[in-house]
N, C-alpha and C. Protein backbone atom coordinates (compact mmCIF):
# COMPACT_ATOMS: atom_id res chain seq x y z
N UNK A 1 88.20 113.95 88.83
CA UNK A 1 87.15 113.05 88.38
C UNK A 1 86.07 113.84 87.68
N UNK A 2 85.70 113.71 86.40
CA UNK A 2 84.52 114.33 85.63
C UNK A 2 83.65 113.36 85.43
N UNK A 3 82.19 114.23 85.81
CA UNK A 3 80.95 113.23 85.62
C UNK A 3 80.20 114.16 84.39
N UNK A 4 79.51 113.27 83.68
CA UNK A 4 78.86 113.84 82.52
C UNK A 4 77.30 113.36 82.95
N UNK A 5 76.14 114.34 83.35
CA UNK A 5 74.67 113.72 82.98
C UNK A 5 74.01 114.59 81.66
N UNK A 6 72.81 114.13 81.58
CA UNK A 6 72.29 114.80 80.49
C UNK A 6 70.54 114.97 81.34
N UNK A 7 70.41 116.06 80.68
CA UNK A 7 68.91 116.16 80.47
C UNK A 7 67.91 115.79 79.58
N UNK A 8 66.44 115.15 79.70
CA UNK A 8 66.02 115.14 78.02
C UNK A 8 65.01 115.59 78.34
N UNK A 9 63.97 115.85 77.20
CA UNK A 9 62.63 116.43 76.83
C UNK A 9 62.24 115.97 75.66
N UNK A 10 61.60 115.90 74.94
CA UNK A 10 60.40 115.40 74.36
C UNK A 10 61.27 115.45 72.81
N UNK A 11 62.07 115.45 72.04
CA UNK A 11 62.11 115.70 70.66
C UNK A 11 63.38 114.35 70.58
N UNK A 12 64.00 114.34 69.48
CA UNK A 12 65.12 113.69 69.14
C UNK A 12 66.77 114.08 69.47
N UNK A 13 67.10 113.28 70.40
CA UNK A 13 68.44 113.37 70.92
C UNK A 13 69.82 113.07 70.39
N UNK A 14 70.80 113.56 70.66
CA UNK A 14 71.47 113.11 69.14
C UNK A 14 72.36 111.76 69.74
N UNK A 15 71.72 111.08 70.76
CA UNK A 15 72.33 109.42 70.98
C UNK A 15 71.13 108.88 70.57
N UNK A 16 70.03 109.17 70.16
CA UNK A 16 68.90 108.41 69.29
C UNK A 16 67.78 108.50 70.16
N UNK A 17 67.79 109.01 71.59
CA UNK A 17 67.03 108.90 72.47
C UNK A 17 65.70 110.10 72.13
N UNK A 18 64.98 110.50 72.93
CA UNK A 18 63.98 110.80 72.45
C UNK A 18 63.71 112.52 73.03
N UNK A 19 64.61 113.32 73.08
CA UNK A 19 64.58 114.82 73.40
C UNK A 19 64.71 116.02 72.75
N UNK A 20 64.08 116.97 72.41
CA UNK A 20 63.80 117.94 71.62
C UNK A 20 65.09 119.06 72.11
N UNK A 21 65.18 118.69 73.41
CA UNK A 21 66.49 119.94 74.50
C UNK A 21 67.28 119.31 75.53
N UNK A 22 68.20 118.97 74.98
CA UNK A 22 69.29 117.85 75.20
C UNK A 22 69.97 118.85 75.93
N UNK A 23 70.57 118.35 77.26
CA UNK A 23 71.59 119.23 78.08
C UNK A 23 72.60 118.04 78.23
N UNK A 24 73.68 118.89 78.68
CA UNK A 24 74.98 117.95 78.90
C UNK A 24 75.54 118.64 79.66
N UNK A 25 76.20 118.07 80.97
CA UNK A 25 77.09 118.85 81.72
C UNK A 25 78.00 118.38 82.27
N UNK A 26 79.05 118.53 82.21
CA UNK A 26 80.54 118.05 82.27
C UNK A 26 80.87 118.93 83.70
N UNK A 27 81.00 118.38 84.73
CA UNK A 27 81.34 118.96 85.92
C UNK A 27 83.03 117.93 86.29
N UNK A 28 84.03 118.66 86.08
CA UNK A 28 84.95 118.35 86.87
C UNK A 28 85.75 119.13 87.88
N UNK A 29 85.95 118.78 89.06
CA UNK A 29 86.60 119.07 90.29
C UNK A 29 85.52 120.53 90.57
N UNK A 30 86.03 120.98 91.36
CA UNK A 30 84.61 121.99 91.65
C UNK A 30 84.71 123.74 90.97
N UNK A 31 85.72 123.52 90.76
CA UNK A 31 86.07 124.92 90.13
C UNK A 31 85.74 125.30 88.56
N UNK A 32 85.75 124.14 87.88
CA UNK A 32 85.51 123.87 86.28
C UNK A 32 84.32 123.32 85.97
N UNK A 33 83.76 123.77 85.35
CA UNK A 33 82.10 123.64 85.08
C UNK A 33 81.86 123.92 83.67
N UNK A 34 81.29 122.90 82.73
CA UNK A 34 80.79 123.74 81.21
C UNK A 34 79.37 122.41 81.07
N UNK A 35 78.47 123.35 80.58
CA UNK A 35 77.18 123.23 80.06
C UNK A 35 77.01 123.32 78.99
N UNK A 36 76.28 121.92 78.26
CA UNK A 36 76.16 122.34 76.92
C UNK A 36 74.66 121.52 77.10
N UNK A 37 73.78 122.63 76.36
CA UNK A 37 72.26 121.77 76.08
C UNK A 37 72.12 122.13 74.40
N UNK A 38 71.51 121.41 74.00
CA UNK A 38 70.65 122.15 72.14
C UNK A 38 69.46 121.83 72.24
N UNK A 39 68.67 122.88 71.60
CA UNK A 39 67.29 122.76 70.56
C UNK A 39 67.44 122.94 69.42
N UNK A 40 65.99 122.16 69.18
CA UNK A 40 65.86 121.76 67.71
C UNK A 40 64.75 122.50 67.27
N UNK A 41 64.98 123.26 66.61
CA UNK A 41 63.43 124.02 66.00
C UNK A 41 62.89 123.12 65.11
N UNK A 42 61.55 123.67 64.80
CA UNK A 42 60.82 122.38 64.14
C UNK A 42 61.16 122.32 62.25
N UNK A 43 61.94 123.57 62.62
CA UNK A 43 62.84 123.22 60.85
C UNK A 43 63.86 122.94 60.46
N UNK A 44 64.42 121.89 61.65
CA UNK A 44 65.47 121.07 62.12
C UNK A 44 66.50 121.82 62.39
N UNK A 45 66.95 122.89 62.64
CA UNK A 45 67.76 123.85 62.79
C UNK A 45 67.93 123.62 64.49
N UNK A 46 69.64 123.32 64.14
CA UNK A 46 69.77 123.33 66.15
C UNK A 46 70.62 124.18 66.56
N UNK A 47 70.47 124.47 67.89
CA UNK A 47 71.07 125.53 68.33
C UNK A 47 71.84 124.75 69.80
N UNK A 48 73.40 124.86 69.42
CA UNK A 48 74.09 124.43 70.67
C UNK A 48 74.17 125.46 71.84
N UNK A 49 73.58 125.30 73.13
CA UNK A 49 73.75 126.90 74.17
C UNK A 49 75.28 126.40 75.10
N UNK A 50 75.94 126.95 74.94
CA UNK A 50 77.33 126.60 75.61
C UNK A 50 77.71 127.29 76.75
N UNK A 51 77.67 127.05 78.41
CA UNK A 51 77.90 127.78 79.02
C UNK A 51 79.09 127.19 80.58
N UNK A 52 79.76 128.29 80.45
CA UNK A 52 80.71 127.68 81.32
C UNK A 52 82.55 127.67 80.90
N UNK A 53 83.30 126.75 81.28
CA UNK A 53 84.65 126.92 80.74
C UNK A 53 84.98 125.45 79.94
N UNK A 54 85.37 126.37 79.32
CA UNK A 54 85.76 125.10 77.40
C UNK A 54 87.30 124.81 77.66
N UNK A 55 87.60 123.79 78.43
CA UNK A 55 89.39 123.70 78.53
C UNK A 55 89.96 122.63 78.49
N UNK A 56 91.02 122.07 78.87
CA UNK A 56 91.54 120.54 79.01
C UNK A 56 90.74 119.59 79.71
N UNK A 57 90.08 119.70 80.72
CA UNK A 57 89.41 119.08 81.78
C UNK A 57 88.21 118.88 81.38
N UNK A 58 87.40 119.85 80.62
CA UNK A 58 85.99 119.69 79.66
C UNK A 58 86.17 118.99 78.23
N UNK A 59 86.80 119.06 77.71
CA UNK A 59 86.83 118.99 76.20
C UNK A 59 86.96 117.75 75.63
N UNK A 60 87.58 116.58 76.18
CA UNK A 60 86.65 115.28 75.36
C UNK A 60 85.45 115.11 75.72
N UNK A 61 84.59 115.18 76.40
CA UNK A 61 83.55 115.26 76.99
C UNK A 61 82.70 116.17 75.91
N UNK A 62 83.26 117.89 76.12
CA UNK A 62 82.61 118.38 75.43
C UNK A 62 82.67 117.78 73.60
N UNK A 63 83.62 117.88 73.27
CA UNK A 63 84.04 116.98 72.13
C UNK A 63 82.95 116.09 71.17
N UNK A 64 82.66 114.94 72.50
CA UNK A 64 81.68 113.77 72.00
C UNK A 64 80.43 114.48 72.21
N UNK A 65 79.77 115.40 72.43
CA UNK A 65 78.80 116.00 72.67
C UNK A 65 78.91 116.59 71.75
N UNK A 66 79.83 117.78 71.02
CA UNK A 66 78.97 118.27 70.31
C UNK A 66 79.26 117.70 68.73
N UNK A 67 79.97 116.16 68.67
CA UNK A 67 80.20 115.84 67.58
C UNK A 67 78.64 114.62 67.41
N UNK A 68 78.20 114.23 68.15
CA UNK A 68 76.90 113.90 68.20
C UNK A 68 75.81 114.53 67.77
N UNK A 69 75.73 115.76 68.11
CA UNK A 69 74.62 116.62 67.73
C UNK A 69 74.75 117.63 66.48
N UNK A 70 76.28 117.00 65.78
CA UNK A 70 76.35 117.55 64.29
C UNK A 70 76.36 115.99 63.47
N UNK A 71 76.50 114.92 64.38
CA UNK A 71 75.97 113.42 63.35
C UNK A 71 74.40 113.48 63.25
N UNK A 72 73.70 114.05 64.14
CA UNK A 72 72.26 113.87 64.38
C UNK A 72 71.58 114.50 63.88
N UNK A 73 72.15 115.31 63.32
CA UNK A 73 71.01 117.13 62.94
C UNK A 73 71.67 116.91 61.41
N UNK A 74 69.82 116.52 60.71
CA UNK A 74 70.01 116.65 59.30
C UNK A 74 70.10 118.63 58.71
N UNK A 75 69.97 119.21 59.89
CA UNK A 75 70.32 120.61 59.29
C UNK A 75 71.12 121.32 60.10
N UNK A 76 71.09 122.84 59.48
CA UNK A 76 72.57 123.42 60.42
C UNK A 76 72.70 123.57 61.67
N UNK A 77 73.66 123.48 62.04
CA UNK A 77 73.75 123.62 63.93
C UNK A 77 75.04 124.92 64.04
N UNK A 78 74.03 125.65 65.22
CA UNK A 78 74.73 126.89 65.60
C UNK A 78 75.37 126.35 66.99
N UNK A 79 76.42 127.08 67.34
CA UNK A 79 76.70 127.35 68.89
C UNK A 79 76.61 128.50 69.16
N UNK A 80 76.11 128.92 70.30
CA UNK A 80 75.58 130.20 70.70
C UNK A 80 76.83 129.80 72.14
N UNK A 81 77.94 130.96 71.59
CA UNK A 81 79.19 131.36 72.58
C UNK A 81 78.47 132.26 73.56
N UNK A 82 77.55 132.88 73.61
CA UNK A 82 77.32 133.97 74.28
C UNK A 82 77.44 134.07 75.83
N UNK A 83 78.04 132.23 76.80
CA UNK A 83 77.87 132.53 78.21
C UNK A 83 79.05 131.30 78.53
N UNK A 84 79.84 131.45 77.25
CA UNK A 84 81.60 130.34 77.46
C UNK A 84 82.25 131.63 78.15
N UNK A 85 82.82 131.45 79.29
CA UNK A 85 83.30 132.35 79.96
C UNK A 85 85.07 132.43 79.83
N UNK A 86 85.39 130.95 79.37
CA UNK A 86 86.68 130.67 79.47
C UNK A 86 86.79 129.80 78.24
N UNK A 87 87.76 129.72 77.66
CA UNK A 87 88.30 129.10 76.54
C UNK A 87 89.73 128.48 76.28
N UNK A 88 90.43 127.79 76.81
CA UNK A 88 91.70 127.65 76.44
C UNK A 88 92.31 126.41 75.10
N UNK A 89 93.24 126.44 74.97
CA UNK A 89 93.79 125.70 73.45
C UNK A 89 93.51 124.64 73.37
N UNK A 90 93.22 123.94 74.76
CA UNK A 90 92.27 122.38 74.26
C UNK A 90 90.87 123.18 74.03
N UNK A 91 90.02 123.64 74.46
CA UNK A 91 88.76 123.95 73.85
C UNK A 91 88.78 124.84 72.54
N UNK A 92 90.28 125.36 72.28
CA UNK A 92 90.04 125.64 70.53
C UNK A 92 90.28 124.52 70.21
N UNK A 93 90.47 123.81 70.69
CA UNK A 93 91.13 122.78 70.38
C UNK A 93 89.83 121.74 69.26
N UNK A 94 88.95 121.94 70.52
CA UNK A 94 87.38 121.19 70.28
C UNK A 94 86.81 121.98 69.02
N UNK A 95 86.80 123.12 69.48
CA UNK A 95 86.16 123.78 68.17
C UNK A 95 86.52 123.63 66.73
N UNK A 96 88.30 123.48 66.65
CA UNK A 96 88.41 123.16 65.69
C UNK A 96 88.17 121.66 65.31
N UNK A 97 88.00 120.62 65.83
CA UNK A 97 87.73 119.21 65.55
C UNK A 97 86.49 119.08 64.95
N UNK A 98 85.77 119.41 66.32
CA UNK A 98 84.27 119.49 65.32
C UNK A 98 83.57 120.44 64.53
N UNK A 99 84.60 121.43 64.06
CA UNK A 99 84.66 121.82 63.03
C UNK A 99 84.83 121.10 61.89
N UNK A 100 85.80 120.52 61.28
CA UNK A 100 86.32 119.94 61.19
C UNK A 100 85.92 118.73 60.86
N UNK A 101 85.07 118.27 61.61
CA UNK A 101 84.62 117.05 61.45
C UNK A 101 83.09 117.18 60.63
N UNK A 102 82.18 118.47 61.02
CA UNK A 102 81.28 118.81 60.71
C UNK A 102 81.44 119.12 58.88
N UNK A 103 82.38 119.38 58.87
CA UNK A 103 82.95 119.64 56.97
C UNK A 103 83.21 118.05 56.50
N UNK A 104 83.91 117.51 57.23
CA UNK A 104 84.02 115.76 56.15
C UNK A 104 82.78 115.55 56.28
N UNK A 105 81.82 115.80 57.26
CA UNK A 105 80.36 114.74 56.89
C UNK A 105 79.57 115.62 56.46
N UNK A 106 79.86 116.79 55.83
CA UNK A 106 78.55 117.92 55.00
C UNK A 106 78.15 118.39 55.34
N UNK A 107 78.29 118.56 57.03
CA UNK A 107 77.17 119.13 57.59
C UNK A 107 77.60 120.41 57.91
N UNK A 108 76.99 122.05 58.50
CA UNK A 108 76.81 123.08 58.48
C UNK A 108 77.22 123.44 60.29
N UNK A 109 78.26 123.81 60.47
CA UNK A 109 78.55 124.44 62.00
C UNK A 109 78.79 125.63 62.42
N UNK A 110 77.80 126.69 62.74
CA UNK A 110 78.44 128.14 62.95
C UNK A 110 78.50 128.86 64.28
N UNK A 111 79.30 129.65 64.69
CA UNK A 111 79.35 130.21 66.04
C UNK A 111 78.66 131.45 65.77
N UNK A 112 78.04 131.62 66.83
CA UNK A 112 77.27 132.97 67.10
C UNK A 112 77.39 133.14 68.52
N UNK A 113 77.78 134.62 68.96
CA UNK A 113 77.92 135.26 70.35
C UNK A 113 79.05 135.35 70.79
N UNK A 114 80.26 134.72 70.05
CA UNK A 114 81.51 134.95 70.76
C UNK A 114 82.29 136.05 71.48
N UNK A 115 82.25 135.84 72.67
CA UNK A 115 82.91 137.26 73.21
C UNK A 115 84.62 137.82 72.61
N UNK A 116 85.04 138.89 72.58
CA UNK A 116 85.77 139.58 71.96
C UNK A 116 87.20 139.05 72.24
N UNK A 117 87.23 138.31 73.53
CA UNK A 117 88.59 137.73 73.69
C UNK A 117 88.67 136.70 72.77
N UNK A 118 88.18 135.73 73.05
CA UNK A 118 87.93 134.52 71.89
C UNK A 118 87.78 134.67 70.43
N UNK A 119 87.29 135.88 70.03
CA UNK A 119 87.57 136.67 68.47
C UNK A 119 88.56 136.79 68.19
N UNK A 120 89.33 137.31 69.09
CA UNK A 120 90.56 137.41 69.25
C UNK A 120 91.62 137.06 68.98
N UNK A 121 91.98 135.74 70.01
CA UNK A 121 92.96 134.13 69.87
C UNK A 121 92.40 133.60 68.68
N UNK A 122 91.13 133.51 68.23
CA UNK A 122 90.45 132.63 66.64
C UNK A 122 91.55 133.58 65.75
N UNK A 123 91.52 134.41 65.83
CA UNK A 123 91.93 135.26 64.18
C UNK A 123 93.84 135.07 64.82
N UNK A 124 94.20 135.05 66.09
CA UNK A 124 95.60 135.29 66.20
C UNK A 124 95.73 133.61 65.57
N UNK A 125 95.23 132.81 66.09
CA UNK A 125 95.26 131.16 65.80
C UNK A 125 95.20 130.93 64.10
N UNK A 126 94.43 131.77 63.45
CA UNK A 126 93.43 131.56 62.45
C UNK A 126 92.59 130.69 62.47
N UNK A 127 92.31 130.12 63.52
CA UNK A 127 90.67 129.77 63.72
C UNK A 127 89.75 130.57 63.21
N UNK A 128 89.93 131.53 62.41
CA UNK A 128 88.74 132.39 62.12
C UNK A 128 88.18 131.82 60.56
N UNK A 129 89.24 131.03 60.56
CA UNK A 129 89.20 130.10 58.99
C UNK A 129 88.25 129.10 58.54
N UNK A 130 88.28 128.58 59.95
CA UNK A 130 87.28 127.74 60.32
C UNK A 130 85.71 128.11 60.39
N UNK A 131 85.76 129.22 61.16
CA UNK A 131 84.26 129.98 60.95
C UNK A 131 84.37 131.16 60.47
N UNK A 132 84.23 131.44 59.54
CA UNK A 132 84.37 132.51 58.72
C UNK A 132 83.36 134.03 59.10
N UNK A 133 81.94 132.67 59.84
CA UNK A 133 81.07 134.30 60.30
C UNK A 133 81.87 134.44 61.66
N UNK A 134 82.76 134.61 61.75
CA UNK A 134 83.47 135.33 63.59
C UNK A 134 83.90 136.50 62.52
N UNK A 135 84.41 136.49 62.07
CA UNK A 135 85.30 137.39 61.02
C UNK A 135 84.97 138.85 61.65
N UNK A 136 85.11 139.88 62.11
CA UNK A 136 84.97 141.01 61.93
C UNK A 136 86.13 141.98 61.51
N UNK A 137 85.80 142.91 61.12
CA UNK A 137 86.98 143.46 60.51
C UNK A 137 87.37 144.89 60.98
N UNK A 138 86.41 144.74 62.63
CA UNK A 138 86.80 145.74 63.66
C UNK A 138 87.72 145.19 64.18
N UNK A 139 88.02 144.00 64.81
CA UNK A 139 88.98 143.21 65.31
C UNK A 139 90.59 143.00 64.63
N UNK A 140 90.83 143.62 63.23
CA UNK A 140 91.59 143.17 62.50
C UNK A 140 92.28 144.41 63.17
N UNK A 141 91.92 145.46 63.40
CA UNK A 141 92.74 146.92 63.50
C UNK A 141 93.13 146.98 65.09
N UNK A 142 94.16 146.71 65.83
CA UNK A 142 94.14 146.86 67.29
C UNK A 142 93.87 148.50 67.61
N UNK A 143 93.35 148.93 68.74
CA UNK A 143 93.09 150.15 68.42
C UNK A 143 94.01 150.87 70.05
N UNK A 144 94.78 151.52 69.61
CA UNK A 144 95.92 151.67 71.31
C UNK A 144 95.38 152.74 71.69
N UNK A 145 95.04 152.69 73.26
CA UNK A 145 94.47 154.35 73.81
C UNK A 145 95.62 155.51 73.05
N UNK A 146 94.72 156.69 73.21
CA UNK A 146 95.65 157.77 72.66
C UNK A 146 95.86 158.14 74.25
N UNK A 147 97.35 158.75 73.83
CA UNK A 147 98.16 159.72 74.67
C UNK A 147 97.23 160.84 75.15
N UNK A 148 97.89 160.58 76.59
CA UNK A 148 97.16 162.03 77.26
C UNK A 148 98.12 163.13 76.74
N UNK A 149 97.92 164.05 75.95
CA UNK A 149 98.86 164.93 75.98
C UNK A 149 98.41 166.21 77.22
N UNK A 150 99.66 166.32 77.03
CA UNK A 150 99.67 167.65 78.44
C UNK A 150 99.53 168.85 77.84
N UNK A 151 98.33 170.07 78.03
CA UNK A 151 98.43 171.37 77.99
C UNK A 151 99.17 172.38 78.14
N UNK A 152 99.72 172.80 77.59
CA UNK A 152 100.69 173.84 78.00
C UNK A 152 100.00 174.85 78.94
N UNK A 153 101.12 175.29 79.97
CA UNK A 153 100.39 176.21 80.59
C UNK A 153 100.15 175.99 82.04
């Protein structure tokens, strides 16, 4: 069973309601947990904070959340990966939708903070297509420990 509440505060919410720092939290069964809140700076620039696990059990939920707050935001919206702990192919799943979806309606979606696993599966997936700033081109080279070699002697 997943319950979704929200938090609000004082600015514009992206269901029309009236909050500047919109939280959302998708709690199902007790082990799976993901948090999503945004702010809006006052130069309409929003910032999605994503924290928790992005998977089958989160992701329509997360889904309608963050496809709301890219209908709502007349300017660009970031997600800040920096505290998604877990990610699996339904939550690329999400990323790529409202990706995706954020391109048919014009609007601007970029990830910032992604941890190195998730860099990872994006570029093995080519999800990296999708967000082009994940791109690094340290990640492109796998890098294999070197051999202990043995000393003679």
């Amino acid at each position: 069973m997943c319950r979704v509440s929200r938090v609000e505060g004082d600015e514009a919410a992206p269901d029309g309601g009236s909050s500047a720092v919109m939280g959302g939290m998708v709690d199902c069964a007790q082990a799976t947990q993901l948090e999503l809140a945004y702010l809006v700076t006052s130069d309409g620039k929003a910032t999605v904070k994503v924290r928790g696990e992005l998977d089958i059990a989160t992701a329509d939920q997360a889904y309608a959340y963050l496809r709301d707050v890219v209908d709502n935001q007349a300017g660009p919206v970031t997600m800040n990966l920096a505290e998604l702990t877990f990610c699996d192919a339904a939550g690329l799943g999400v990323l790529a939708r409202v990706a995706g979806h954020a391109r048919r309606t014009g609007r601007s979606l970029k990830l910032t903070a992604a941890r190195p696993s998730l860099l990872r599966i994006m570029r093995i997936t080519g999800m990296d297509e999708a967000f082009p700033e994940v791109r690094n081109p340290a990640l492109s080279i796998i890098a294999w420990p070197r051999q202990a070699t043995a000393s003679p002697g």
